[in-house]
N, C-alpha and C. Protein backbone atom coordinates (compact mmCIF):
# COMPACT_ATOMS: atom_id res chain seq x y z
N UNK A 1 71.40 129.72 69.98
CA UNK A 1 71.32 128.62 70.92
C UNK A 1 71.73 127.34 70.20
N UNK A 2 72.66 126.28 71.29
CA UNK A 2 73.08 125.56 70.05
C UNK A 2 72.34 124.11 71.23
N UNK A 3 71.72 122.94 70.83
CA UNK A 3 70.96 122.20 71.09
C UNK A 3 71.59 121.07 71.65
N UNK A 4 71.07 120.36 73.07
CA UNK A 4 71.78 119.21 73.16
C UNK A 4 70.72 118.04 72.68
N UNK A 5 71.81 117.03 71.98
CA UNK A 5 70.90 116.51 71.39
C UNK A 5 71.32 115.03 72.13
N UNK A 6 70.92 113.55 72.17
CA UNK A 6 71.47 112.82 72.89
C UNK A 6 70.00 111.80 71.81
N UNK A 7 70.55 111.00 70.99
CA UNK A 7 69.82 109.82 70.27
C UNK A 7 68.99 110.48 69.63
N UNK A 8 69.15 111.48 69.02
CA UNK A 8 68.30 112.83 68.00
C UNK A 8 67.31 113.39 68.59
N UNK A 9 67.35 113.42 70.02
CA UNK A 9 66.28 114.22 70.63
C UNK A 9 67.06 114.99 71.19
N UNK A 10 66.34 116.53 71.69
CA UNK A 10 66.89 117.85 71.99
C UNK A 10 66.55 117.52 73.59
N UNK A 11 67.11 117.38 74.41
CA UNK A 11 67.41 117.92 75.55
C UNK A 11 67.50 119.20 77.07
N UNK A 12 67.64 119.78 76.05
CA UNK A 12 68.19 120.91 76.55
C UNK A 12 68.68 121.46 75.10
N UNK A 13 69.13 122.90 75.31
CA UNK A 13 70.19 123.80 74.58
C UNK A 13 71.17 124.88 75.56
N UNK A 14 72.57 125.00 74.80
CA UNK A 14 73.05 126.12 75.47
C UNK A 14 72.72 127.34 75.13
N UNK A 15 72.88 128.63 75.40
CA UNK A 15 72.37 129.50 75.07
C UNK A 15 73.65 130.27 75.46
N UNK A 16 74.10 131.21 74.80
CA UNK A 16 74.88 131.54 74.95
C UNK A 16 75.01 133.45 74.53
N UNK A 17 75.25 134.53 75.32
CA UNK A 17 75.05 136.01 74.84
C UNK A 17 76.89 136.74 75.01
N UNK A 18 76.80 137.68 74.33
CA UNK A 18 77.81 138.60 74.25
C UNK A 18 77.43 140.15 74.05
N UNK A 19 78.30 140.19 75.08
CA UNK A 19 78.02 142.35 74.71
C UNK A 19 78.22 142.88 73.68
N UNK A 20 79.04 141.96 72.78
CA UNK A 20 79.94 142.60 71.76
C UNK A 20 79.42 141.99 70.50
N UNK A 21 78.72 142.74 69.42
CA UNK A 21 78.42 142.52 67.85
C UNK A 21 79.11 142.08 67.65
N UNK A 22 79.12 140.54 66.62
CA UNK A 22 79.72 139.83 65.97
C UNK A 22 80.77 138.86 66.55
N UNK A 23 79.81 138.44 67.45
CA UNK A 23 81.29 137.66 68.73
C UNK A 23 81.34 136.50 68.27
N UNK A 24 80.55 135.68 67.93
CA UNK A 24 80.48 134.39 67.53
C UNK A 24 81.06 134.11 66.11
N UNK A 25 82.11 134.21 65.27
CA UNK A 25 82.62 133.88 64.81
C UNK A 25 82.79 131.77 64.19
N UNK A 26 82.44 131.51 62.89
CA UNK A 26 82.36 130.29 62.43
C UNK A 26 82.98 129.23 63.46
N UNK A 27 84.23 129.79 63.78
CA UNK A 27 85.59 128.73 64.54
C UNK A 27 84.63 128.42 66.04
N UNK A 28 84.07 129.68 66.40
CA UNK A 28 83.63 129.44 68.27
C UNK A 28 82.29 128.66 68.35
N UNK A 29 81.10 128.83 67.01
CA UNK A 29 80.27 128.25 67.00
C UNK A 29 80.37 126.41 66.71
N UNK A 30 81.85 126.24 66.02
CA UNK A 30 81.95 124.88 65.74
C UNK A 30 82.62 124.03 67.31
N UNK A 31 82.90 125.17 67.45
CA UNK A 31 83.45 124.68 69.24
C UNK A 31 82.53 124.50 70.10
N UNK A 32 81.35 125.16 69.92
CA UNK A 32 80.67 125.41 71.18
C UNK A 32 79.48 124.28 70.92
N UNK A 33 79.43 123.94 69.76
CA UNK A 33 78.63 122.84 68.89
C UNK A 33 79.17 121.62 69.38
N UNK A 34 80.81 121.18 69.41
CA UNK A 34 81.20 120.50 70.14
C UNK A 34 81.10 119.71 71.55
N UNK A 35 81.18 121.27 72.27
CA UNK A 35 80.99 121.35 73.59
C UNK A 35 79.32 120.75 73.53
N UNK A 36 78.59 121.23 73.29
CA UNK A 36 77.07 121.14 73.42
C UNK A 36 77.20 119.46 73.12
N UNK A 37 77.52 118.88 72.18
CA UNK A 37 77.67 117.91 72.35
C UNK A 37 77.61 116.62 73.64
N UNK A 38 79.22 117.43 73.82
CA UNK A 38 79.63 116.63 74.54
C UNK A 38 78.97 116.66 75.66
N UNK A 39 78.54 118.16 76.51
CA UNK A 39 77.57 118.20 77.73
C UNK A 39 76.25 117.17 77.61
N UNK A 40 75.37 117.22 76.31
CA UNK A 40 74.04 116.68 76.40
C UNK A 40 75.22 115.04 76.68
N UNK A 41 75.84 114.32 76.29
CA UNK A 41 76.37 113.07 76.53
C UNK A 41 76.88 112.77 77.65
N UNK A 42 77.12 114.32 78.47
CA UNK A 42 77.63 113.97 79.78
C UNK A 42 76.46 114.09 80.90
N UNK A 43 75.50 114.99 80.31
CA UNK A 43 73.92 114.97 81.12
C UNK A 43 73.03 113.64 80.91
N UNK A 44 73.17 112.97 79.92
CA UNK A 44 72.14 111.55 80.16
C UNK A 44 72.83 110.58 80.72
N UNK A 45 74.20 110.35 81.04
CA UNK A 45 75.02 109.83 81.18
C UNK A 45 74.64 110.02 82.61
N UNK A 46 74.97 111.01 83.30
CA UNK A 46 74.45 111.50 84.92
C UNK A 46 72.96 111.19 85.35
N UNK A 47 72.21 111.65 83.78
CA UNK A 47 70.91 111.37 84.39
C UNK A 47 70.82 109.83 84.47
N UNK A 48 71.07 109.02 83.52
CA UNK A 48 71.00 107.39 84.14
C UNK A 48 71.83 106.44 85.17
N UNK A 49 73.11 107.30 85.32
CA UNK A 49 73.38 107.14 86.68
C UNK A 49 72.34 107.35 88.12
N UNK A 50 71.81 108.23 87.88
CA UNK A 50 71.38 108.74 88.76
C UNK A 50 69.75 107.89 89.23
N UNK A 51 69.00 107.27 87.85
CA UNK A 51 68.17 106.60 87.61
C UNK A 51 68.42 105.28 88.20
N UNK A 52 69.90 104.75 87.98
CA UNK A 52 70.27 103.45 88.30
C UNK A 52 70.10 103.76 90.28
N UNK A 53 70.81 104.73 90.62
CA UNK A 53 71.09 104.99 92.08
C UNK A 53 70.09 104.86 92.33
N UNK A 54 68.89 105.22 91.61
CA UNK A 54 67.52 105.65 92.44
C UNK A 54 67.09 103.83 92.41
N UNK A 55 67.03 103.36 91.65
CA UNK A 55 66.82 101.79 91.28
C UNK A 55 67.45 101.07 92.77
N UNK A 56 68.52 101.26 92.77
CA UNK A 56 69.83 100.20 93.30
C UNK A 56 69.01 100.44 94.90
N UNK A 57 68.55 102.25 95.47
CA UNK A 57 68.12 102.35 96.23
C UNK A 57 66.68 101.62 96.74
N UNK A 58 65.75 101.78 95.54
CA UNK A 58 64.40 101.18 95.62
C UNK A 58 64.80 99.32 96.15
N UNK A 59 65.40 98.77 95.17
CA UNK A 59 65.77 97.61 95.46
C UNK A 59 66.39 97.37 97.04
N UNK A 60 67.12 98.36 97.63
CA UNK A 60 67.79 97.96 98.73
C UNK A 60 66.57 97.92 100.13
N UNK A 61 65.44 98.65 99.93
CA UNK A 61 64.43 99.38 100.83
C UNK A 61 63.52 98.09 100.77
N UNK A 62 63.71 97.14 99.09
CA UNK A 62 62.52 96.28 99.38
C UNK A 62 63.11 94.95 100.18
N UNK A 63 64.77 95.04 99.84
CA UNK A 63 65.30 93.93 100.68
C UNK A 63 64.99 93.99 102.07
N UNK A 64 65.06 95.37 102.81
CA UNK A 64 65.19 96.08 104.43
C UNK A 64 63.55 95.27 104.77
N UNK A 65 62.62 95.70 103.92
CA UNK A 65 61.31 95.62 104.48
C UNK A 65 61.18 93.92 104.47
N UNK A 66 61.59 93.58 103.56
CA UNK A 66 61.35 91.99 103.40
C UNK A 66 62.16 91.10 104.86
N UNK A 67 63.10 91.96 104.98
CA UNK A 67 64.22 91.17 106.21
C UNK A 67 63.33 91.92 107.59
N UNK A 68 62.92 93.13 107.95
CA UNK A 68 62.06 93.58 108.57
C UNK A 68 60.50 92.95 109.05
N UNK A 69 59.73 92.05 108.02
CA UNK A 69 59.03 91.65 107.77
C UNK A 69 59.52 90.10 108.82
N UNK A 70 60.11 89.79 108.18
CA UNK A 70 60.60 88.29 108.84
C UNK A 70 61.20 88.59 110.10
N UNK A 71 62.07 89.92 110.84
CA UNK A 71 62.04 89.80 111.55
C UNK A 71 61.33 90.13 112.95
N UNK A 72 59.94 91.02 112.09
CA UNK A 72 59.46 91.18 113.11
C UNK A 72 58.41 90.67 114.33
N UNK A 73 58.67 91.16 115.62
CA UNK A 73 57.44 89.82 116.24
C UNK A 73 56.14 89.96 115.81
N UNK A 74 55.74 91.25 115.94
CA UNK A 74 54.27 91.42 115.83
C UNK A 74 53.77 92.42 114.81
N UNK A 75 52.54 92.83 114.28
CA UNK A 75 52.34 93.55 113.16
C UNK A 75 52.35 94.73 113.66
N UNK A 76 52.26 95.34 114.57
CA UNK A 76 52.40 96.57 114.99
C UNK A 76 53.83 96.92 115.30
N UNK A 77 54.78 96.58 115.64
CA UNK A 77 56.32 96.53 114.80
C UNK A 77 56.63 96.57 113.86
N UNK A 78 56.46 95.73 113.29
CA UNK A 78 56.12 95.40 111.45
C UNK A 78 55.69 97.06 110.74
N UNK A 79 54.63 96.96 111.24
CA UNK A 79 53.79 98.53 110.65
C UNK A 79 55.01 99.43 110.57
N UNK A 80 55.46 99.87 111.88
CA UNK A 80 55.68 100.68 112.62
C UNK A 80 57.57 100.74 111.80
N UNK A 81 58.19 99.78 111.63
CA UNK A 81 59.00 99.80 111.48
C UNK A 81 59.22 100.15 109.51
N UNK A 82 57.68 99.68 108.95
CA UNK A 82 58.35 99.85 107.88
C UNK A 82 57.52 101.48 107.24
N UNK A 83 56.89 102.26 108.04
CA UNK A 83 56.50 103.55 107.83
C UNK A 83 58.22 104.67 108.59
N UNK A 84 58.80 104.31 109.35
CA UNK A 84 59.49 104.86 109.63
C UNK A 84 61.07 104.35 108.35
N UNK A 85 60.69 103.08 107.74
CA UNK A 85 61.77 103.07 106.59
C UNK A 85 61.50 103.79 105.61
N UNK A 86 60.32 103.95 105.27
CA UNK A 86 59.66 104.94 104.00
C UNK A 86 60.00 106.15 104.49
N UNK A 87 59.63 106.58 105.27
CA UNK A 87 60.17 108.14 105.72
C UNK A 87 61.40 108.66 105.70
N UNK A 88 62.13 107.23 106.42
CA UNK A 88 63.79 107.55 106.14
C UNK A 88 64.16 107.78 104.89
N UNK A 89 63.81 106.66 104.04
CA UNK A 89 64.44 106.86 102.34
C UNK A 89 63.46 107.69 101.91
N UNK A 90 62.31 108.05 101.69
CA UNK A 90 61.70 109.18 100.88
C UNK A 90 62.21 110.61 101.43
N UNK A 91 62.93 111.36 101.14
CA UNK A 91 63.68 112.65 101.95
C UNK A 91 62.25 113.79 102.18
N UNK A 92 61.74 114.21 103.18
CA UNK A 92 60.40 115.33 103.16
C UNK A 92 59.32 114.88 102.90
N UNK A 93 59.16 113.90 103.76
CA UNK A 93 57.89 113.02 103.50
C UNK A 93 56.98 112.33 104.62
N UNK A 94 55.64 112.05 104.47
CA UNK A 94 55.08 111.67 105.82
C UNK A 94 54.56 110.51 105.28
N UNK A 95 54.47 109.62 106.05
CA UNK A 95 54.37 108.41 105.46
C UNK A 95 53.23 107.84 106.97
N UNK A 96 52.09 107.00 106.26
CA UNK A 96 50.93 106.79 107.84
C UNK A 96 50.72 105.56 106.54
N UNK A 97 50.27 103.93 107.65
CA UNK A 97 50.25 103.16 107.09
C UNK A 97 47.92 103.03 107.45
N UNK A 98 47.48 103.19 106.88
CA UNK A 98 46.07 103.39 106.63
C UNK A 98 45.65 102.27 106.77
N UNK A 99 45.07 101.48 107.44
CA UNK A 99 43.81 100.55 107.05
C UNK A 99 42.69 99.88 107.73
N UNK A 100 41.94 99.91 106.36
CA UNK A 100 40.64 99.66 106.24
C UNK A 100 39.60 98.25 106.94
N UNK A 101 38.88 98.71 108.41
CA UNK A 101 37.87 97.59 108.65
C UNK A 101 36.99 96.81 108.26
N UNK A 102 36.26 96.11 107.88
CA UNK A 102 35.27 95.52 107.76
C UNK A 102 34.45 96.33 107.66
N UNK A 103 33.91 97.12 108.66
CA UNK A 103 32.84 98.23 108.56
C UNK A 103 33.32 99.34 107.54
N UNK A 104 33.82 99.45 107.20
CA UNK A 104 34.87 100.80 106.17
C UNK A 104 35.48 101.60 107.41
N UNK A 105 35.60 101.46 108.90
CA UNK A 105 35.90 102.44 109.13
C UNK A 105 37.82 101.99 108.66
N UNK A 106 38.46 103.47 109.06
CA UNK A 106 39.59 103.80 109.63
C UNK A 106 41.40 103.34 110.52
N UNK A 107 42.21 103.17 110.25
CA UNK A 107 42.97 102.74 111.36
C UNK A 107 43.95 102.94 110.93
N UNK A 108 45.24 103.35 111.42
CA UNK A 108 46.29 103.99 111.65
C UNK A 108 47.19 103.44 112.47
N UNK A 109 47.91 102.27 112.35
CA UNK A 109 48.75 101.57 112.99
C UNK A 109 49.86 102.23 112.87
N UNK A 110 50.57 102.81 111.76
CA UNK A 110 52.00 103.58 112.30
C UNK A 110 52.04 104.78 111.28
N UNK A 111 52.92 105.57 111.57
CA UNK A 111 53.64 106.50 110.50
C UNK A 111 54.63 107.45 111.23
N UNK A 112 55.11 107.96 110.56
CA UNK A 112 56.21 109.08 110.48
C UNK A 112 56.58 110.23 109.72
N UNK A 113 57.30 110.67 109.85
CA UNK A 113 57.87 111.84 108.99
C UNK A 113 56.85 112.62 109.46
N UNK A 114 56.60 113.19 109.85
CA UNK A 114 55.04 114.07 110.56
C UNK A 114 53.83 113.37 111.95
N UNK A 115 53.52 114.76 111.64
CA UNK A 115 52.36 114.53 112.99
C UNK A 115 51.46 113.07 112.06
N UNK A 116 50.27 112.30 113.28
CA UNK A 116 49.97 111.47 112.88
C UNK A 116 48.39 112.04 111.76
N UNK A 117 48.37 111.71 110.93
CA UNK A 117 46.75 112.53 110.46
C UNK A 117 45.75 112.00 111.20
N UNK A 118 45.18 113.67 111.14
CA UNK A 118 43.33 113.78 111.71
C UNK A 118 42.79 112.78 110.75
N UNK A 119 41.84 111.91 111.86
CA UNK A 119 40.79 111.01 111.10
C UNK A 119 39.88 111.68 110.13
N UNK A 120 39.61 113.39 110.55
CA UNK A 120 38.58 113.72 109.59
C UNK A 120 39.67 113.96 108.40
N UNK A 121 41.00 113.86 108.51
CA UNK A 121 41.27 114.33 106.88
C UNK A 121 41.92 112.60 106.13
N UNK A 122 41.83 111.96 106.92
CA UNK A 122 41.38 110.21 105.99
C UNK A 122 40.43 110.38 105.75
N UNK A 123 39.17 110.56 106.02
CA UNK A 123 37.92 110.09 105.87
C UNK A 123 37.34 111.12 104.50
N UNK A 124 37.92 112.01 104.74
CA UNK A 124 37.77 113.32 103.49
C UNK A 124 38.36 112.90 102.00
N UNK A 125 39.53 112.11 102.51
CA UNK A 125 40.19 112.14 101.33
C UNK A 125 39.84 110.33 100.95
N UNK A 126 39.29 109.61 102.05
CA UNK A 126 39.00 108.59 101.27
C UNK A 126 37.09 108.44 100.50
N UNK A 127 37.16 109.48 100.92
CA UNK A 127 35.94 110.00 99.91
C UNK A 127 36.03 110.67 99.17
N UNK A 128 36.58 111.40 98.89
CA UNK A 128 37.05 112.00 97.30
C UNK A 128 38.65 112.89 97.15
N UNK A 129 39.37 111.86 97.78
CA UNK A 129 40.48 112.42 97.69
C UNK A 129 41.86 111.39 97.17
N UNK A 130 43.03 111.51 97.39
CA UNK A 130 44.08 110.20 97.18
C UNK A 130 43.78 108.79 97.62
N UNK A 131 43.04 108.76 98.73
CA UNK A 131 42.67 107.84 99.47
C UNK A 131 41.76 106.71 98.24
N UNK A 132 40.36 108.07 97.81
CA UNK A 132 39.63 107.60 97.12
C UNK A 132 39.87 106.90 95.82
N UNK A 133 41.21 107.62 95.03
CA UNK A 133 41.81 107.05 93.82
C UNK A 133 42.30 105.94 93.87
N UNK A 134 43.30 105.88 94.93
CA UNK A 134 43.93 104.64 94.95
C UNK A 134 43.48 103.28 95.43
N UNK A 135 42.38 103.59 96.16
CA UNK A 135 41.42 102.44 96.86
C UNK A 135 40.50 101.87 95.65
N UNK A 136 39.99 102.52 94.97
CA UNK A 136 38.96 102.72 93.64
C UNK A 136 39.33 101.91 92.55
N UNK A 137 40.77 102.55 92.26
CA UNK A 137 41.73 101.39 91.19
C UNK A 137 42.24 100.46 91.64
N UNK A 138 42.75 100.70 92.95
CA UNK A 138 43.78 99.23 92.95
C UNK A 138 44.88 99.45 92.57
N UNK A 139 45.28 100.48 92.54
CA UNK A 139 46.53 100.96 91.80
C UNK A 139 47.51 102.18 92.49
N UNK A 140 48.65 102.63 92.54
CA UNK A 140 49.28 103.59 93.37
C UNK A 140 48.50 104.98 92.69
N UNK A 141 48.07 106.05 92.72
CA UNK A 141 47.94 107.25 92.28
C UNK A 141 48.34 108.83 93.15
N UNK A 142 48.94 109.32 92.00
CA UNK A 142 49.74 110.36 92.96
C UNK A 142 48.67 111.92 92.35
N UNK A 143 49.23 112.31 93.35
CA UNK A 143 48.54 114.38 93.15
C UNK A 143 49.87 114.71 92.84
N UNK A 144 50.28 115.75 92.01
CA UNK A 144 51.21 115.90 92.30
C UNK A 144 51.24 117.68 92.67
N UNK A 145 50.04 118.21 92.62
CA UNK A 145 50.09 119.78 92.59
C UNK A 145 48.83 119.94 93.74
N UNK A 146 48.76 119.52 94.65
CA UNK A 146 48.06 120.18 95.86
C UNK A 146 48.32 121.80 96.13
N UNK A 147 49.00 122.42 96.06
CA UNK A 147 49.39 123.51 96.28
C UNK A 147 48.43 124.57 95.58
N UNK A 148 47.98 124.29 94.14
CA UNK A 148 46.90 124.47 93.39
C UNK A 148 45.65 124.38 93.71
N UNK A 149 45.55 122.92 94.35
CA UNK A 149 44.08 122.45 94.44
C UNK A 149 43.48 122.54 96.03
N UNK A 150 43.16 123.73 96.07
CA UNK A 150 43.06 124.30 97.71
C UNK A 150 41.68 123.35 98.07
N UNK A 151 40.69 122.88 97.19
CA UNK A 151 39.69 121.96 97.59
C UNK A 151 40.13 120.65 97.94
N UNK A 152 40.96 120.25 97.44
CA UNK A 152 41.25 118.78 97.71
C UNK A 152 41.54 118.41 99.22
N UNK A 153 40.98 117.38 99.39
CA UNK A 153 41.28 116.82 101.05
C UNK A 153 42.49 116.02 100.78
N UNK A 154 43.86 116.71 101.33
CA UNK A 154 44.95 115.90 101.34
C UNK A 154 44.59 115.17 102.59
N UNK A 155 46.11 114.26 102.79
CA UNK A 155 45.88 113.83 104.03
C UNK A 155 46.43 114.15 105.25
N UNK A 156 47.99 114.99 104.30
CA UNK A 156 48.59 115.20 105.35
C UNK A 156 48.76 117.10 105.11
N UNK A 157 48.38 118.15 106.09
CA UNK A 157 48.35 119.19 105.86
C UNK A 157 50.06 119.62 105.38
N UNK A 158 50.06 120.71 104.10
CA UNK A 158 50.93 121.60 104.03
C UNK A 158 51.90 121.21 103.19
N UNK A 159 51.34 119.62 102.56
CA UNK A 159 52.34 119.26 101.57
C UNK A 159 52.08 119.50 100.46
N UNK A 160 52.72 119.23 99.04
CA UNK A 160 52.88 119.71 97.92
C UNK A 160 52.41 118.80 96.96
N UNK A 161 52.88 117.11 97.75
CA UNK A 161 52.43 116.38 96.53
C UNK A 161 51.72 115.28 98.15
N UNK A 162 50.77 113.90 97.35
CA UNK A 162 50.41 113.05 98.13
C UNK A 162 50.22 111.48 97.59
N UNK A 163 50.60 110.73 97.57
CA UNK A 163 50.49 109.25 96.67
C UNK A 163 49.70 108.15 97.97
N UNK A 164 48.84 107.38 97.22
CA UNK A 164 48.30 106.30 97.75
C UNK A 164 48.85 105.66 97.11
N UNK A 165 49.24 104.02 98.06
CA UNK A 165 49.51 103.18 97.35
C UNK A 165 48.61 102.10 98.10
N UNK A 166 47.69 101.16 96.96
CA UNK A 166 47.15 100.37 98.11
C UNK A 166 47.63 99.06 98.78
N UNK A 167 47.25 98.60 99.43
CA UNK A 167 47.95 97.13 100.38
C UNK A 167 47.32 95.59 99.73
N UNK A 168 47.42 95.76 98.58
CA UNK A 168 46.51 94.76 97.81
C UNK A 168 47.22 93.18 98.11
């Protein structure tokens, strides 16, 4: 296996088999050493393209919501319009904008990408679930392996991963 390396860290490696004893010869291994090269330089190269796209995108979603924001009449538009932008740009995703009364209860002004969630599975999970993390810190916190954790009160049934972020 010959290693991609990219700023002296390994990457990846190629790996490479033959049917035939003694295939790799000095000349093919200095080639393929090459090649390996050049792939790990053409894979971080893609991967920070790809980092920037994801950037250029985040940035464009906060311009939408900010121009969304100003143009909308009322907060239930507002809500409504910017749970259905999260849904659009997050690809397989349900997005419900949550919040919290005075009394602690409940409320659900908009969402998308899915059915709207059962109050009993907010109330589950803002007692010991995503709800509870992210409300607790003050901070975004994600699950990322529900699929595992058959106890956990997600919020939204049948997904894989779930992130709070709070409205601070």
């Amino acid at each position: 296996a010959l290693p991609f390396l990219v700023r002296e860290q390994v990457i990846g490696v190629l790996a490479v088999g033959s049917t035939k004893m003694d295939a790799f010869p000095g000349s093919v291994s200095s080639l393929l050493s090459v090649f390996a090269s050049q792939a790990a330089v053409a894979l971080e190269n893609s991967r920070m393209h790809s980092t920037e796209l994801r950037r250029m995108r985040q940035l464009e979603l906060l311009n939408l919501i900010a121009r969304s924001a100003a143009a909308a009449s009322d907060t239930q538009q507002f809500f409504t319009t910017l749970a259905e932008l999260m849904s659009d740009t997050l690809e397989n995703t349900a997005v419900a904008i949550v919040l919290t009364k005075s009394a602690g209860s409940l409320h659900v002004p908009a969402y998308a990408g899915g059915p709207e969630p059962a109050l009993e599975r907010l109330i589950a999970s803002r007692e010991q679930g995503v709800l509870a993390e992210g409300l607790r810190r003050k901070a975004a916190w994600v699950v990322d392996d529900l699929l595992v954790r058959r106890d956990w009160p997600s919020v939204f049934p049948g997904m894989g991963s779930e992130m709070c972020v709070p409205l601070i």
